[in-house]
C-alpha atoms as a PDB file:
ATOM      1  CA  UNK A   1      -7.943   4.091  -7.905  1.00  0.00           C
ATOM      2  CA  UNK A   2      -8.118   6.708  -5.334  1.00  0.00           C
ATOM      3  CA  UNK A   3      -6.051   4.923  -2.440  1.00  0.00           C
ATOM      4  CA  UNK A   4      -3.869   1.814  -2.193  1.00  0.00           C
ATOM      5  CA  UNK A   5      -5.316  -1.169  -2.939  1.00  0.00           C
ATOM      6  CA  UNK A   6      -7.987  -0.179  -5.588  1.00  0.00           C
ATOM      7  CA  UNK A   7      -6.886   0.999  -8.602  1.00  0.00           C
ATOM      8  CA  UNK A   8      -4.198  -0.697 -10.877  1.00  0.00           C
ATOM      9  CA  UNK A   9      -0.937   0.362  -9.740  1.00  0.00           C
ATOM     10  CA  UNK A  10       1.265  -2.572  -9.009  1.00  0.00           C
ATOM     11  CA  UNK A  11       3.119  -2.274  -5.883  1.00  0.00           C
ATOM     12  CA  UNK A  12       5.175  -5.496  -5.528  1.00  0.00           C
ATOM     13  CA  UNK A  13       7.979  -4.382  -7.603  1.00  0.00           C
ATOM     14  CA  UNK A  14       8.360  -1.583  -5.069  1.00  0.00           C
ATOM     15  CA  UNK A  15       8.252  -4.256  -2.030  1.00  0.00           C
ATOM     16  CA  UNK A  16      10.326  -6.846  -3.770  1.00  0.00           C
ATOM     17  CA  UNK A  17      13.160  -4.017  -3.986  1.00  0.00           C
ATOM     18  CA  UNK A  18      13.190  -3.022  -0.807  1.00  0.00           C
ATOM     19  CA  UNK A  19      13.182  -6.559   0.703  1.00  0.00           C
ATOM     20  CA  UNK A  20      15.948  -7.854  -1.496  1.00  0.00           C
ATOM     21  CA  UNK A  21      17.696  -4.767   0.350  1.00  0.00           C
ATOM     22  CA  UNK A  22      16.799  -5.471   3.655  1.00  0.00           C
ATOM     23  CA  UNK A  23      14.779  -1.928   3.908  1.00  0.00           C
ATOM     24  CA  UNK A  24      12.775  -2.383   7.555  1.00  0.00           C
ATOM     25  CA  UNK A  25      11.819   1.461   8.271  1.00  0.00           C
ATOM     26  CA  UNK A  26       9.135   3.253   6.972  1.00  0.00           C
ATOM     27  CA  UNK A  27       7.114   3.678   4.152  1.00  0.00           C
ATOM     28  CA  UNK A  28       4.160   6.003   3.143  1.00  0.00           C
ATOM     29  CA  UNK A  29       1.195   6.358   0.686  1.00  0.00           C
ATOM     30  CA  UNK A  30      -1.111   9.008  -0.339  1.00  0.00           C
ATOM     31  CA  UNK A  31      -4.840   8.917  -0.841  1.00  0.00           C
ATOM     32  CA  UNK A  32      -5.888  11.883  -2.997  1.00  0.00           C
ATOM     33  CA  UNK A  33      -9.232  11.425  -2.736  1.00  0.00           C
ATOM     34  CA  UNK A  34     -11.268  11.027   1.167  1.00  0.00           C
ATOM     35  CA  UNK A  35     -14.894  10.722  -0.446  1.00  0.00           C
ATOM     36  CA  UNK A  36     -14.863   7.031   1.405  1.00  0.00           C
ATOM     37  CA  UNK A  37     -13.524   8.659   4.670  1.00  0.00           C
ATOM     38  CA  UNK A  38     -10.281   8.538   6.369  1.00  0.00           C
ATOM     39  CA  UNK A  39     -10.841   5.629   8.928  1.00  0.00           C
ATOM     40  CA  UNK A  40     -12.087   3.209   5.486  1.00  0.00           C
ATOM     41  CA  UNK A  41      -9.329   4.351   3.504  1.00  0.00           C
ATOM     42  CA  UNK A  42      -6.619   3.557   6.299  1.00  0.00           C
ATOM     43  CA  UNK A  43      -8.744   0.469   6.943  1.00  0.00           C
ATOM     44  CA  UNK A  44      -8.368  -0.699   2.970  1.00  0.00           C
ATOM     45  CA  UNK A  45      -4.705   0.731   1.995  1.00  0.00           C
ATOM     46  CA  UNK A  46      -3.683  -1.044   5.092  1.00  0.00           C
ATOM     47  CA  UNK A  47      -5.138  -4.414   4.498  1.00  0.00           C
ATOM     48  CA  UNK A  48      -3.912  -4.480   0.866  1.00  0.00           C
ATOM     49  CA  UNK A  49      -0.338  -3.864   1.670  1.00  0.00           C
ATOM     50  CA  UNK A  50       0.065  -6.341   4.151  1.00  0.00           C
ATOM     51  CA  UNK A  51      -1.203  -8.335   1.812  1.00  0.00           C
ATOM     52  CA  UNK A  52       0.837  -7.644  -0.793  1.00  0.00           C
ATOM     53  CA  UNK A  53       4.100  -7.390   1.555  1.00  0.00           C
ATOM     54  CA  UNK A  54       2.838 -11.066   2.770  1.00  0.00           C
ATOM     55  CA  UNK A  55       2.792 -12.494  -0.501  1.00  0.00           C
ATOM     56  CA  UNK A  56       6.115 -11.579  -2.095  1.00  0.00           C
END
């Protein structure tokens, strides 16, 4: 995948780690490729990690 949320990397592991340590600042992403523009790719990484953060 080119940004969060569409290619295979599984990203729960991460989460579940940094819940289980009570992490609450930041974290960041990168999108290497803009093709679907910036606004769409914010739109979709940002979705998919709530998501993802939701459901652990």
């Amino acid at each position: 995948g080119k940004h969060p949320g569409t290619g295979d990397w599984d990203f729960k592991p991460v989460f579940r780690v940094l819940a289980a340590r009570g992490y609450t600042g930041w974290i960041s992403m990168e999108a290497f490729d803009f093709t679907a523009g910036a606004e769409r790719i914010a739109d979709d990484s940002l979705r998919y990690l709530e998501a993802e953060i939701k459901n652990l």
